[in-house]
C-alpha atoms as a PDB file:
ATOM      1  CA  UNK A   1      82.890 -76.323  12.199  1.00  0.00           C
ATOM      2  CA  UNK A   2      82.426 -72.672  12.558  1.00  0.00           C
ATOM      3  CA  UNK A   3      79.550 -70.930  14.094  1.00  0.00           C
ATOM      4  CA  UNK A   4      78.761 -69.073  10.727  1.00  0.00           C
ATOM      5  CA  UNK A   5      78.238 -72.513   9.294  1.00  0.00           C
ATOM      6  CA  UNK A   6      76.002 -74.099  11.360  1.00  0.00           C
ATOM      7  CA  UNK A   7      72.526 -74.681  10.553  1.00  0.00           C
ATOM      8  CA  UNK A   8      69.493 -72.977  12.486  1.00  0.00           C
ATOM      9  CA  UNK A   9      66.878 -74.344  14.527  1.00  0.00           C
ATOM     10  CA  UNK A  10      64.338 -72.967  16.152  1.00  0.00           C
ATOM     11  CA  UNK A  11      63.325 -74.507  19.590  1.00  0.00           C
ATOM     12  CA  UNK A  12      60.612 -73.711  22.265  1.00  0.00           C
ATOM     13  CA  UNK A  13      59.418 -74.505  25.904  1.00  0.00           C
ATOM     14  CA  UNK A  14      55.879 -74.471  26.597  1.00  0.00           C
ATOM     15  CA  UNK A  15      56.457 -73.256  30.253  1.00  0.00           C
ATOM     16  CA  UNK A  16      59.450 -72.721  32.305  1.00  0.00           C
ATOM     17  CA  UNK A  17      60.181 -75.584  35.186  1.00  0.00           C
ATOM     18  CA  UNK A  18      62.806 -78.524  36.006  1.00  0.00           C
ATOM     19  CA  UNK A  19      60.449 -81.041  34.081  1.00  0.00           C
ATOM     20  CA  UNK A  20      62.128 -80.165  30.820  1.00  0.00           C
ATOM     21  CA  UNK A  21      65.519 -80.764  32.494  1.00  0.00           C
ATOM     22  CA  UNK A  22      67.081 -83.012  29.420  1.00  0.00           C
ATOM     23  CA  UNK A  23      66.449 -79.874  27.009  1.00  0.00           C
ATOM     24  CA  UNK A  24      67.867 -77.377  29.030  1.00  0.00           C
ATOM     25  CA  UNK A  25      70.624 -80.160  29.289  1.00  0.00           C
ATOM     26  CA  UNK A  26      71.018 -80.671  25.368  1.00  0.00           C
ATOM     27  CA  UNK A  27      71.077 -76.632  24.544  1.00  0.00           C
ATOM     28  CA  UNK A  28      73.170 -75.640  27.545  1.00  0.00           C
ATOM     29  CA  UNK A  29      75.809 -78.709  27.179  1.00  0.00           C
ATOM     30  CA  UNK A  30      76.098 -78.023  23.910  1.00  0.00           C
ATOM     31  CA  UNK A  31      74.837 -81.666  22.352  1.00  0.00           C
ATOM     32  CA  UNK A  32      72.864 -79.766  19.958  1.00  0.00           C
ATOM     33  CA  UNK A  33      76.061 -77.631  18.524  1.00  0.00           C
ATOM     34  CA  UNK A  34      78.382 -80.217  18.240  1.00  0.00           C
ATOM     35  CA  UNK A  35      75.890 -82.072  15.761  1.00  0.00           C
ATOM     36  CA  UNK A  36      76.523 -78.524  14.031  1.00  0.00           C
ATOM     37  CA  UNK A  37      73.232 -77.063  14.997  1.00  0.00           C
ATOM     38  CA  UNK A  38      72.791 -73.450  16.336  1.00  0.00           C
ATOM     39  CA  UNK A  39      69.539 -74.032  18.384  1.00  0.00           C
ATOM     40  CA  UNK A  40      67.911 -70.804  19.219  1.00  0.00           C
ATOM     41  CA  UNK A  41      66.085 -71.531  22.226  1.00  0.00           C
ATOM     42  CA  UNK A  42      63.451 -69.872  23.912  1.00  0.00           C
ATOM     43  CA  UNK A  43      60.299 -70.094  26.322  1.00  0.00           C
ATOM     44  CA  UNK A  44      56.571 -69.457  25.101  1.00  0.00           C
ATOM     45  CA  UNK A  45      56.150 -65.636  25.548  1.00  0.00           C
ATOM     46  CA  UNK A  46      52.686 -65.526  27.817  1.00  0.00           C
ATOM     47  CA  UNK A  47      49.402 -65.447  25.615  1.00  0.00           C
ATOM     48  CA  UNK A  48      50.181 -67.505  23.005  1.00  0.00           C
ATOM     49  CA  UNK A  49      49.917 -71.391  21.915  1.00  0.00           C
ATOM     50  CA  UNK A  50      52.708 -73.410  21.269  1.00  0.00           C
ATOM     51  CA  UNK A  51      51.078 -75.312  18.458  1.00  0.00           C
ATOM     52  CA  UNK A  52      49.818 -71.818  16.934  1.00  0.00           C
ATOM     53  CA  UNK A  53      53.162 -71.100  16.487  1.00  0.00           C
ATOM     54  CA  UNK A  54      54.579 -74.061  15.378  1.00  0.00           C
ATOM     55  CA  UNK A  55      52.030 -74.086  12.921  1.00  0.00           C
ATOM     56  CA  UNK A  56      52.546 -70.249  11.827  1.00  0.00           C
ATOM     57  CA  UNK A  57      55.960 -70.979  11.254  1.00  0.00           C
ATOM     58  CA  UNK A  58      57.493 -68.883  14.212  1.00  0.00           C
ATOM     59  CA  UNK A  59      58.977 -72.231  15.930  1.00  0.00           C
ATOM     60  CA  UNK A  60      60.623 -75.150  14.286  1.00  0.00           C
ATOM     61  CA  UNK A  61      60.466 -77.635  17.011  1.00  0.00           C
ATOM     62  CA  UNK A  62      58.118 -77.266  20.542  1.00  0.00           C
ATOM     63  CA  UNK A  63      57.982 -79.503  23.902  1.00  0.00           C
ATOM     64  CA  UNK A  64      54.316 -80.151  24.212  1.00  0.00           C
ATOM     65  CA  UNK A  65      52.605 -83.490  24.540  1.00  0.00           C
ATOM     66  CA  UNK A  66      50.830 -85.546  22.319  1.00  0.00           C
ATOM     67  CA  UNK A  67      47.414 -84.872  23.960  1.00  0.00           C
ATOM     68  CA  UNK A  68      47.566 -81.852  21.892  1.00  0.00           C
ATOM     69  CA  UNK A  69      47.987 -84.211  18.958  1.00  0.00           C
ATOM     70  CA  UNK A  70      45.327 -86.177  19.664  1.00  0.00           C
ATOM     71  CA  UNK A  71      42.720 -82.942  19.741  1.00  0.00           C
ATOM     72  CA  UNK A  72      44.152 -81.595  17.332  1.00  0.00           C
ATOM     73  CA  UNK A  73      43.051 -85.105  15.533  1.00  0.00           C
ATOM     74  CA  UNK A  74      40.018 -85.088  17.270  1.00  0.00           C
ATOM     75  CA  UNK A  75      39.336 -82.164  15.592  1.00  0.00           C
ATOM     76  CA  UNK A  76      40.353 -83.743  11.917  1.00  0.00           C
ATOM     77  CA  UNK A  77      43.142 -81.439  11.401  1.00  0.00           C
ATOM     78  CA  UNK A  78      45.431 -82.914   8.692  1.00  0.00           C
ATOM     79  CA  UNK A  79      48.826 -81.033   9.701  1.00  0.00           C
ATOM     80  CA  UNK A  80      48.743 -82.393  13.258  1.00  0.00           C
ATOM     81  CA  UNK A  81      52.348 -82.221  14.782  1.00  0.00           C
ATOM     82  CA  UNK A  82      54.447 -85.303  14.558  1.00  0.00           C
ATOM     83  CA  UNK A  83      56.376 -86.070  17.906  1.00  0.00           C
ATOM     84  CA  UNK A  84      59.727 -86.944  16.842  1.00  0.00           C
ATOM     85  CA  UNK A  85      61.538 -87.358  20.723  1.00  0.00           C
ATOM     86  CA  UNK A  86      60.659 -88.191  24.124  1.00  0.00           C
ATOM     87  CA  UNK A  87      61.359 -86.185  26.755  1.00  0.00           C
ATOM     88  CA  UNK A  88      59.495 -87.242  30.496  1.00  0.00           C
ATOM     89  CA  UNK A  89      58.544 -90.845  30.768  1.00  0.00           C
ATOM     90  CA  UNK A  90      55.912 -89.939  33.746  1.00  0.00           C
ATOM     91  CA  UNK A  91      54.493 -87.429  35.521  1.00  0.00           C
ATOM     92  CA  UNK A  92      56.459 -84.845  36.803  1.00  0.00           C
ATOM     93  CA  UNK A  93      54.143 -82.948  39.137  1.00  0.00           C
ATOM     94  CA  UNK A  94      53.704 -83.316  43.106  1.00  0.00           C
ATOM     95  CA  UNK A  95      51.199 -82.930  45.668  1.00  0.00           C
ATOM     96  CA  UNK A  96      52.589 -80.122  48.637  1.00  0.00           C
ATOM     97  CA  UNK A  97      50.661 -80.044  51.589  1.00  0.00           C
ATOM     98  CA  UNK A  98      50.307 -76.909  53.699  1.00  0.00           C
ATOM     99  CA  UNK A  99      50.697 -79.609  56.735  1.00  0.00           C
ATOM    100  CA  UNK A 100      53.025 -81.972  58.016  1.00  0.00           C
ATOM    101  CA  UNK A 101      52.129 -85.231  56.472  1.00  0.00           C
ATOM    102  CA  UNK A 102      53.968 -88.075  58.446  1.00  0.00           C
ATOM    103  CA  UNK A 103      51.255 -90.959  57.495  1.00  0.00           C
ATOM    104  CA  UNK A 104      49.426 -89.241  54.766  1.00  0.00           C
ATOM    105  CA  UNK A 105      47.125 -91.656  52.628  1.00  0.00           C
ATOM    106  CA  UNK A 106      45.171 -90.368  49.491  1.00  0.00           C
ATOM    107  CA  UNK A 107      42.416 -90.756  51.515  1.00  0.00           C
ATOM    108  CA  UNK A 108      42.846 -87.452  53.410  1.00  0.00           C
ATOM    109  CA  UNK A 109      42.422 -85.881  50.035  1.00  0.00           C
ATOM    110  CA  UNK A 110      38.519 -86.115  50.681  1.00  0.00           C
ATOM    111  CA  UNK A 111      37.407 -82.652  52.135  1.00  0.00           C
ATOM    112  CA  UNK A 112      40.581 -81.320  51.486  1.00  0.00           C
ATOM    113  CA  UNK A 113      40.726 -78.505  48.869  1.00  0.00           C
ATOM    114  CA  UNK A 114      43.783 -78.420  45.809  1.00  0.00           C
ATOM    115  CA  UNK A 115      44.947 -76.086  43.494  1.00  0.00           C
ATOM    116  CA  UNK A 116      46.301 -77.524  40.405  1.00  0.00           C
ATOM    117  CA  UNK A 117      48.495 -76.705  38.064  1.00  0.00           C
ATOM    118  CA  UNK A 118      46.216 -73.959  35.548  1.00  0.00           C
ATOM    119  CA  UNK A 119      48.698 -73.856  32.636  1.00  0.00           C
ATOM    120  CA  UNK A 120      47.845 -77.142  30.794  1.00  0.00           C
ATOM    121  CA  UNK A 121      45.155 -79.289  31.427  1.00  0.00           C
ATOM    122  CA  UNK A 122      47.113 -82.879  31.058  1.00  0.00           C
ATOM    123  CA  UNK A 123      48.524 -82.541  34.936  1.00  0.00           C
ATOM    124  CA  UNK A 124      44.755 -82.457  36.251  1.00  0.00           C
ATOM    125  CA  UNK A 125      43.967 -84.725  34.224  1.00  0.00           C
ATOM    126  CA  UNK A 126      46.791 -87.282  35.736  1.00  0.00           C
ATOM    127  CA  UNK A 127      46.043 -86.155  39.192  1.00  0.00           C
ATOM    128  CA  UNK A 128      42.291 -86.947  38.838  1.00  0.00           C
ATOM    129  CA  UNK A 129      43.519 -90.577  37.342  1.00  0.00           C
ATOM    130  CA  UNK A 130      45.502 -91.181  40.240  1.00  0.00           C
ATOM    131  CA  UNK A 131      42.849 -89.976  42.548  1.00  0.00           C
ATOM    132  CA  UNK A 132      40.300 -93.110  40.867  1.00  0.00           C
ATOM    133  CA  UNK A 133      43.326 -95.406  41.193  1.00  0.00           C
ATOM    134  CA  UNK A 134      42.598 -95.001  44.645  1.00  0.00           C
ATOM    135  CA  UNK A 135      39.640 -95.197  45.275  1.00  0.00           C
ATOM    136  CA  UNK A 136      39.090 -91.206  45.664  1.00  0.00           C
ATOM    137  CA  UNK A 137      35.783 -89.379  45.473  1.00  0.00           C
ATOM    138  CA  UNK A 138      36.275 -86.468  43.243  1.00  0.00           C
ATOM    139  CA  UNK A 139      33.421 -85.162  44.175  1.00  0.00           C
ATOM    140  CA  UNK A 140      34.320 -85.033  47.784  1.00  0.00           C
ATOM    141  CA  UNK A 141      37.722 -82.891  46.476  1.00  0.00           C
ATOM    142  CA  UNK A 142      37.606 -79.153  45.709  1.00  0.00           C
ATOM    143  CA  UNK A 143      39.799 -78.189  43.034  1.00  0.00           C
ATOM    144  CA  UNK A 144      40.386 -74.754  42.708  1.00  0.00           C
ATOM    145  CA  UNK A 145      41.222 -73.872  39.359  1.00  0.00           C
ATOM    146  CA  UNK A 146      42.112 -71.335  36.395  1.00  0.00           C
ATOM    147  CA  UNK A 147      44.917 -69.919  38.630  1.00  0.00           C
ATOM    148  CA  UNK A 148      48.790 -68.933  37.199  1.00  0.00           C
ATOM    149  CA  UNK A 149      51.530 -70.644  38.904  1.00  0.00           C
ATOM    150  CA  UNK A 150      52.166 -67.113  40.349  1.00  0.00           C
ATOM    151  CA  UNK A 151      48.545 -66.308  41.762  1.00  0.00           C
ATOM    152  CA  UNK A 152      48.281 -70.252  43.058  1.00  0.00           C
ATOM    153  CA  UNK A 153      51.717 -70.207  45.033  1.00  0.00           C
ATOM    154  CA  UNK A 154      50.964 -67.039  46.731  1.00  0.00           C
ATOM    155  CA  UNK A 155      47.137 -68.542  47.378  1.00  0.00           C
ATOM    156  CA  UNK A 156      48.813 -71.343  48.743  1.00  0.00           C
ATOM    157  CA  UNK A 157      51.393 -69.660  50.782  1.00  0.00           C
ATOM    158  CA  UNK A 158      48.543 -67.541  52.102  1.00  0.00           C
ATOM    159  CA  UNK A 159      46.659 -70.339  53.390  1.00  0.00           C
ATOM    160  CA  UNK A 160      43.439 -70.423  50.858  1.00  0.00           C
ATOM    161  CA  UNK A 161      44.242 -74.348  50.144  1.00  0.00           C
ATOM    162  CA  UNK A 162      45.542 -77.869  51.827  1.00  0.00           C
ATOM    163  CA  UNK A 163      46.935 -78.589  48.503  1.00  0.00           C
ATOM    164  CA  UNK A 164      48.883 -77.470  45.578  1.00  0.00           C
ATOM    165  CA  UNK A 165      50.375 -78.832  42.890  1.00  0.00           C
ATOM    166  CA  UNK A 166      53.543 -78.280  41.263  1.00  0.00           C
ATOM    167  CA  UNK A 167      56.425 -79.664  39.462  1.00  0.00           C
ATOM    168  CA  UNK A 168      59.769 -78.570  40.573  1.00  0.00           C
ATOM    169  CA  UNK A 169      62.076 -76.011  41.293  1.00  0.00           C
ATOM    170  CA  UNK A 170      58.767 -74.743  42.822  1.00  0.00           C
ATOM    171  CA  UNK A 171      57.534 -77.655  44.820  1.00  0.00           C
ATOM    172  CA  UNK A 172      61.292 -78.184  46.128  1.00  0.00           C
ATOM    173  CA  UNK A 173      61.085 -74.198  47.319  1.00  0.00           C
ATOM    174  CA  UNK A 174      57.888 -74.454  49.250  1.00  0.00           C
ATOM    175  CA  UNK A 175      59.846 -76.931  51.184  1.00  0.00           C
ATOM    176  CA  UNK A 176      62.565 -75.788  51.553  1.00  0.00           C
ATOM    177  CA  UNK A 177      60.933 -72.623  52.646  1.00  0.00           C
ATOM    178  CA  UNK A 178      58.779 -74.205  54.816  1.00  0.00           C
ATOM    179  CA  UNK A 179      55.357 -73.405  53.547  1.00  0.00           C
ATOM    180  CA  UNK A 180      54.911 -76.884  52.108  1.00  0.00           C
ATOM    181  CA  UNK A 181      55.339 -80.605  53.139  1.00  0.00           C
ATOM    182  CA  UNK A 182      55.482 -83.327  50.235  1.00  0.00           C
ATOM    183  CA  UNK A 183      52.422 -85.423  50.236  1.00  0.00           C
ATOM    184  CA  UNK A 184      53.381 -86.989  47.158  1.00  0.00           C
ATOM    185  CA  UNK A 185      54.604 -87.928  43.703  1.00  0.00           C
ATOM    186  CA  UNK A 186      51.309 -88.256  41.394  1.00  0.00           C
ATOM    187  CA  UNK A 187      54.220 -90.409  38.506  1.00  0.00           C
ATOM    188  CA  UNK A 188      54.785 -92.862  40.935  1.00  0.00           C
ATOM    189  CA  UNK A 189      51.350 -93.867  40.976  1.00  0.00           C
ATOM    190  CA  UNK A 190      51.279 -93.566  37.233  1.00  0.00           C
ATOM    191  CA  UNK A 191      53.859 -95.619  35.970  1.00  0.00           C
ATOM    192  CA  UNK A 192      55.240 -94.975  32.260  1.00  0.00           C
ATOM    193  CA  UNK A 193      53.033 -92.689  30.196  1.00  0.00           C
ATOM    194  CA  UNK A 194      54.513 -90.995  27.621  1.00  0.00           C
ATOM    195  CA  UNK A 195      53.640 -87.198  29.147  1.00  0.00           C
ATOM    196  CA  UNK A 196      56.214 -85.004  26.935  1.00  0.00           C
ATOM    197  CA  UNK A 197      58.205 -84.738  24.428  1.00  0.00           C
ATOM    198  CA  UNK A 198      59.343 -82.889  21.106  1.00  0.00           C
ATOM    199  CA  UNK A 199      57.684 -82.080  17.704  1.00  0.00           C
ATOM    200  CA  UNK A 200      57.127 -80.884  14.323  1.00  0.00           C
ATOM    201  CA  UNK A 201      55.135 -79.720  11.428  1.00  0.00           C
ATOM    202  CA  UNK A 202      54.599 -82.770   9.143  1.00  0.00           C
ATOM    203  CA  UNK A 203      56.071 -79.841   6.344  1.00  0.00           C
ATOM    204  CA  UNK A 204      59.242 -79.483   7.853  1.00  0.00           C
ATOM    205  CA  UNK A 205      59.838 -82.516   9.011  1.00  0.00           C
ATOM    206  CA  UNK A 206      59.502 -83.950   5.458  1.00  0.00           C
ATOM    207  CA  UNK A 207      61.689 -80.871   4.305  1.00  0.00           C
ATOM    208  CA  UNK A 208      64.202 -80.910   7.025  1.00  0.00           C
ATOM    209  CA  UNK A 209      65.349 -85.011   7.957  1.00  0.00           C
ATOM    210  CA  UNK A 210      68.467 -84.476   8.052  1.00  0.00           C
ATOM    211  CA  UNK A 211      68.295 -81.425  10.302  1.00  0.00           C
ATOM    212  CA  UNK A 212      66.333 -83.450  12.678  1.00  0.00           C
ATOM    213  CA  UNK A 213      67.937 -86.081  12.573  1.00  0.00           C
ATOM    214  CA  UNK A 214      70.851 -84.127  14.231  1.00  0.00           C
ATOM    215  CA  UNK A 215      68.640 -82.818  16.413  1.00  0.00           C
ATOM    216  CA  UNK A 216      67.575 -85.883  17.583  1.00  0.00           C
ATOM    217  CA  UNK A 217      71.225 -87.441  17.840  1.00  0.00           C
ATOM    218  CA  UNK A 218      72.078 -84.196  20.224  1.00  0.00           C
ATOM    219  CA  UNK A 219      69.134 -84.791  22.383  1.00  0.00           C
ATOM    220  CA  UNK A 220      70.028 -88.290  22.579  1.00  0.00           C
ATOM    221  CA  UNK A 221      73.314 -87.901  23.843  1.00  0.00           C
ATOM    222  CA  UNK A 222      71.895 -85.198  25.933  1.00  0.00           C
ATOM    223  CA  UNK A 223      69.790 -87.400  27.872  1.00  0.00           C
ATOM    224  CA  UNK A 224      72.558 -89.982  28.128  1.00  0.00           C
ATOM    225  CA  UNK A 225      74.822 -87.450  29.547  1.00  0.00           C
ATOM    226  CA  UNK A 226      71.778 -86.633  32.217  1.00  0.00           C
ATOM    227  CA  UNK A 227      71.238 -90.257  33.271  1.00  0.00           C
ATOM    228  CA  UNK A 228      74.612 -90.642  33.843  1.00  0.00           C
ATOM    229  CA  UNK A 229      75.450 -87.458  36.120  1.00  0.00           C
ATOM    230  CA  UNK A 230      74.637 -86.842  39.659  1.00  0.00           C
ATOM    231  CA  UNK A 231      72.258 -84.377  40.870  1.00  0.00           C
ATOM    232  CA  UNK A 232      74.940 -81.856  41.759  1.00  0.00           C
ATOM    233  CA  UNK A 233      76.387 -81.561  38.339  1.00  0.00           C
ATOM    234  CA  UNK A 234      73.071 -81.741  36.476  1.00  0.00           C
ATOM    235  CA  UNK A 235      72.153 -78.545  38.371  1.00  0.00           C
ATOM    236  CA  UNK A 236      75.335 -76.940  37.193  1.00  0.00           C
ATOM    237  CA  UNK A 237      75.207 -77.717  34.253  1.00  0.00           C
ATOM    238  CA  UNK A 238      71.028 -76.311  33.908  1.00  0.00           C
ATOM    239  CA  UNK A 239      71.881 -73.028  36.442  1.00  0.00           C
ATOM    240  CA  UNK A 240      71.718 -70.332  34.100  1.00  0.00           C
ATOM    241  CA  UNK A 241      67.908 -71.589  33.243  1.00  0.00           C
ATOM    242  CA  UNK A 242      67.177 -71.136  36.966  1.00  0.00           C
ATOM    243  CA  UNK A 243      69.619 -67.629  38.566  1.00  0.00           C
ATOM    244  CA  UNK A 244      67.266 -67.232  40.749  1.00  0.00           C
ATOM    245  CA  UNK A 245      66.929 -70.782  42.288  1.00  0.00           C
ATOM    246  CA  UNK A 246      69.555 -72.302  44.871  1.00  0.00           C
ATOM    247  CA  UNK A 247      71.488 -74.826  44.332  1.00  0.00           C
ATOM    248  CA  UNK A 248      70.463 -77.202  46.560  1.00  0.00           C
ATOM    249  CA  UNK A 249      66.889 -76.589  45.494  1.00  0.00           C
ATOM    250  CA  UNK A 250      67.806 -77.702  42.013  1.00  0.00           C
ATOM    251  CA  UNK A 251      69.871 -80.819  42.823  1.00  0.00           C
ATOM    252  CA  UNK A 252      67.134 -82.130  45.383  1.00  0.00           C
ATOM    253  CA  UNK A 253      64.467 -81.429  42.543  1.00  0.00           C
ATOM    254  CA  UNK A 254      67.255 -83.424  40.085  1.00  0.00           C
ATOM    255  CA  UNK A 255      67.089 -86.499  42.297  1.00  0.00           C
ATOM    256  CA  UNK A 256      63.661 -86.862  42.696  1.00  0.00           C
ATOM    257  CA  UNK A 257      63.040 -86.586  39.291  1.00  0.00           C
ATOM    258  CA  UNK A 258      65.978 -89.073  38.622  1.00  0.00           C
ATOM    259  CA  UNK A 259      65.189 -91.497  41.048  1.00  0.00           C
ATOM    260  CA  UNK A 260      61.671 -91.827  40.004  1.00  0.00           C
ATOM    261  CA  UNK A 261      62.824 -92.083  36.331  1.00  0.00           C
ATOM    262  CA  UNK A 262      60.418 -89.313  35.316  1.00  0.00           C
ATOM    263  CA  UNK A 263      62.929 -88.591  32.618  1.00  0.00           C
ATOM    264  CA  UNK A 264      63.297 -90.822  29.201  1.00  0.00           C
ATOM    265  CA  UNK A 265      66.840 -92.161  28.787  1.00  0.00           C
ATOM    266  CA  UNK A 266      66.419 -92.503  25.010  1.00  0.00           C
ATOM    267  CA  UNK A 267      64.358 -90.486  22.849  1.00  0.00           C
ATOM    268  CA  UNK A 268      61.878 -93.562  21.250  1.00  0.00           C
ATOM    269  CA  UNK A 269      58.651 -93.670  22.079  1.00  0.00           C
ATOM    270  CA  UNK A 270      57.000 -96.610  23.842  1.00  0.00           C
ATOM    271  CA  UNK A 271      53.931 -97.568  22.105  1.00  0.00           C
ATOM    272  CA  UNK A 272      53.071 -98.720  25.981  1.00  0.00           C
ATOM    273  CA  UNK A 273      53.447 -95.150  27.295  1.00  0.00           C
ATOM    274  CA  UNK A 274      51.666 -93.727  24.067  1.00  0.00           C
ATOM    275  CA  UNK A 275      48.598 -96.362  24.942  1.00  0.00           C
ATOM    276  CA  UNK A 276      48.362 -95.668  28.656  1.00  0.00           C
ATOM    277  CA  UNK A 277      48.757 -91.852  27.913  1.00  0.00           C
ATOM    278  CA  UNK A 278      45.827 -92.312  25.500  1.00  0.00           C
ATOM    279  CA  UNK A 279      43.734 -94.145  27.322  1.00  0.00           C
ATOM    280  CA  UNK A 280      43.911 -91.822  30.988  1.00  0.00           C
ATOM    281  CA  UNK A 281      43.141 -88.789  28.498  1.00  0.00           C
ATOM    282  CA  UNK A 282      39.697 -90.770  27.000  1.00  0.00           C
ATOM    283  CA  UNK A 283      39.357 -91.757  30.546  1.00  0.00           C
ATOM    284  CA  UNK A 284      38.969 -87.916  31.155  1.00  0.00           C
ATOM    285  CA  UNK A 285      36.809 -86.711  28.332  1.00  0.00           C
ATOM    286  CA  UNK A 286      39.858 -84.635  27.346  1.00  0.00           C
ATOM    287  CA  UNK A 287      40.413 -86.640  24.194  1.00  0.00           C
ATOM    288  CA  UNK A 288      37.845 -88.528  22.027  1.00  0.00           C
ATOM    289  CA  UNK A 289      39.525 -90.845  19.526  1.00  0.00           C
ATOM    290  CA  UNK A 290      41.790 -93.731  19.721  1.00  0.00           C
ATOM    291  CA  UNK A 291      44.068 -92.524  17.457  1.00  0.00           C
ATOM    292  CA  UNK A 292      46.522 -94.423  15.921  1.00  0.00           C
ATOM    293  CA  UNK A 293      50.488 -93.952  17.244  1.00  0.00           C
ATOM    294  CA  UNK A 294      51.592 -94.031  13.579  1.00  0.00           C
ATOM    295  CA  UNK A 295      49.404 -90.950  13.114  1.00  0.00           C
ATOM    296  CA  UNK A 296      51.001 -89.195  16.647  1.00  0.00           C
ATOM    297  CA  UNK A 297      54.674 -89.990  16.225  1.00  0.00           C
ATOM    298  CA  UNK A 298      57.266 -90.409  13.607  1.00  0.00           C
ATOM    299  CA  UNK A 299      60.132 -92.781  15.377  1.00  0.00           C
ATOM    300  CA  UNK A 300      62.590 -93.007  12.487  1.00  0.00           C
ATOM    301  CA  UNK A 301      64.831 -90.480  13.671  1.00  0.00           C
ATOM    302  CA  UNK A 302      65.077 -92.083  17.137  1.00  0.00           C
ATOM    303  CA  UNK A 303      65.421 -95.246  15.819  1.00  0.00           C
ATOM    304  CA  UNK A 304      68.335 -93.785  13.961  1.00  0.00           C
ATOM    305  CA  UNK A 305      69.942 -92.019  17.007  1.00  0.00           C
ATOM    306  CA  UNK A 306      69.926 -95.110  18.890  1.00  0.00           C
ATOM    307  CA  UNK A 307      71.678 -97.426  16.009  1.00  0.00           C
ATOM    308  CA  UNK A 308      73.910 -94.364  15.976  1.00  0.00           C
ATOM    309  CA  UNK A 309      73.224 -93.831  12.480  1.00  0.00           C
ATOM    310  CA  UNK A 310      74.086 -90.342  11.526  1.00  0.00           C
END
């Protein structure tokens, strides 16, 4: 098929880090194209809101979670974005220390400062989960917030906290560099929550099935292809996403992340991961409503990828 006849999408990154691995995966191995797409990808220019542009037409398909769903529903909007493809299966940020931590326990986390991730509030909200799974006073933790991943790595790297945290390439750095020690992985203590994935206007997704449904089918084989590959050759493959990070730095990030299974290997969402998702976010106050998963997500087209239905 030639490039003049393929049909335009329109797909966007909330933020730029390893988590969203199987979608630099799909657009850079060229899963999306050979379903005869010509994906125009691109990351959320700083300032704006995913969902405002998804909803003013600019995007045609966003990574995002379905928190932002759920407010939105909380908030009895009727055009609430469907989520039509899984992406992580967990959650994909870490705890660094700014000290060795040979026998670290959660427990040390009490009178320790942290600086979590300010972009999104879903990764505090996971971390403070994780902190009542064990036990954790909250109270006892100082969480210093409202930072940019900028301001809170160089806050970090200058001392002003025990704790950051970070998904990778930039967790893997501060090791690598030597400014940071891993304390932990806040997904293994989670299990399988359904923490991001891909979505839609209810308008064009009723306007454009078949469209998506190629989409779908490339991001399907995409995250085959990513399960399947080692470390090394995932980082290859996702390089030109990240010129500025070594190698090694991505493929040790890679097999973390694939070793703890933070990625989905098929695009259908769990309604086990959609429930335990819900219910840490009511846990928080972030979200009111327990809102129903046929009002979140719209499986059909994984459903179809998967039978291999085209």
């Amino acid at each position: 098929m030639e490039q003049s006849k393929k049909t335009r999408l329109r797909l966007m990154v909330a933020y730029h880090n390893m988590f969203y691995t199987p979608v630099y995966v799909a657009v850079a191995g060229g899963f999306f194209y050979a379903e005869g797409l010509d994906v125009m990808f691109s990351v959320m220019p700083d300032g704006e809101s995913s969902i405002d542009m998804l909803r003013s037409e600019r995007v045609d398909v966003i990574q995002t979670g379905i928190s932002r769903t759920f407010m939105d529903l909380d908030e009895d909007k009727r055009d609430a974005p469907l989520h039509i493809a899984e992406i992580n299966q967990g959650d994909g940020f870490y705890l660094i220390s700014n000290k060795p931590t040979d026998g670290w326990s959660w427990n040390d986390l009490e009178g320790s400062s942290i600086i979590p991730i300010g972009f999104t509030p879903v990764p505090t909200t996971s971390l403070k989960s994780a902190m009542r799974l064990h036990g954790i006073d909250a109270s006892k933790v100082q969480l210093i917030e409202g930072m940019s991943a900028g301001d809170a790595l160089a806050a970090f790297g200058a001392g002003e906290a025990d704790y950051i945290q970070m998904p990778h390439p930039f967790a893997q750095q501060l090791i690598n560099d030597g400014v940071g020690h891993m304390a932990t992985a806040v997904g293994v203590e989670l299990g399988y929550i359904c923490y991001s994935s891909l979505a839609a206007m209810p308008a064009f997704i009723e306007a454009n099935t078949e469209l998506l449904q190629k989409f779908v089918n490339g991001f399907y084989k995409a995250q085959l292809w990513l399960a399947e590959n080692s470390p090394s050759q995932v980082a290859e493959r996702v390089s030109s996403f990240f010129p500025d990070v070594p190698s090694e730095v991505l493929a040790e990030g890679i097999r973390l992340y694939q070793e703890q299974g933070t990625w989905a290997t098929d695009p259908m969402i769990g309604q086990d991961g959609f429930d335990s998702m819900l219910t840490i976010l009511i846990d928080s106050g972030l979200v009111q409503g327990r809102h129903a998963y046929d009002k979140v997500v719209q499986p059909k087209f994984a459903r179809a990828a998967m039978a291999g239905e085209k």
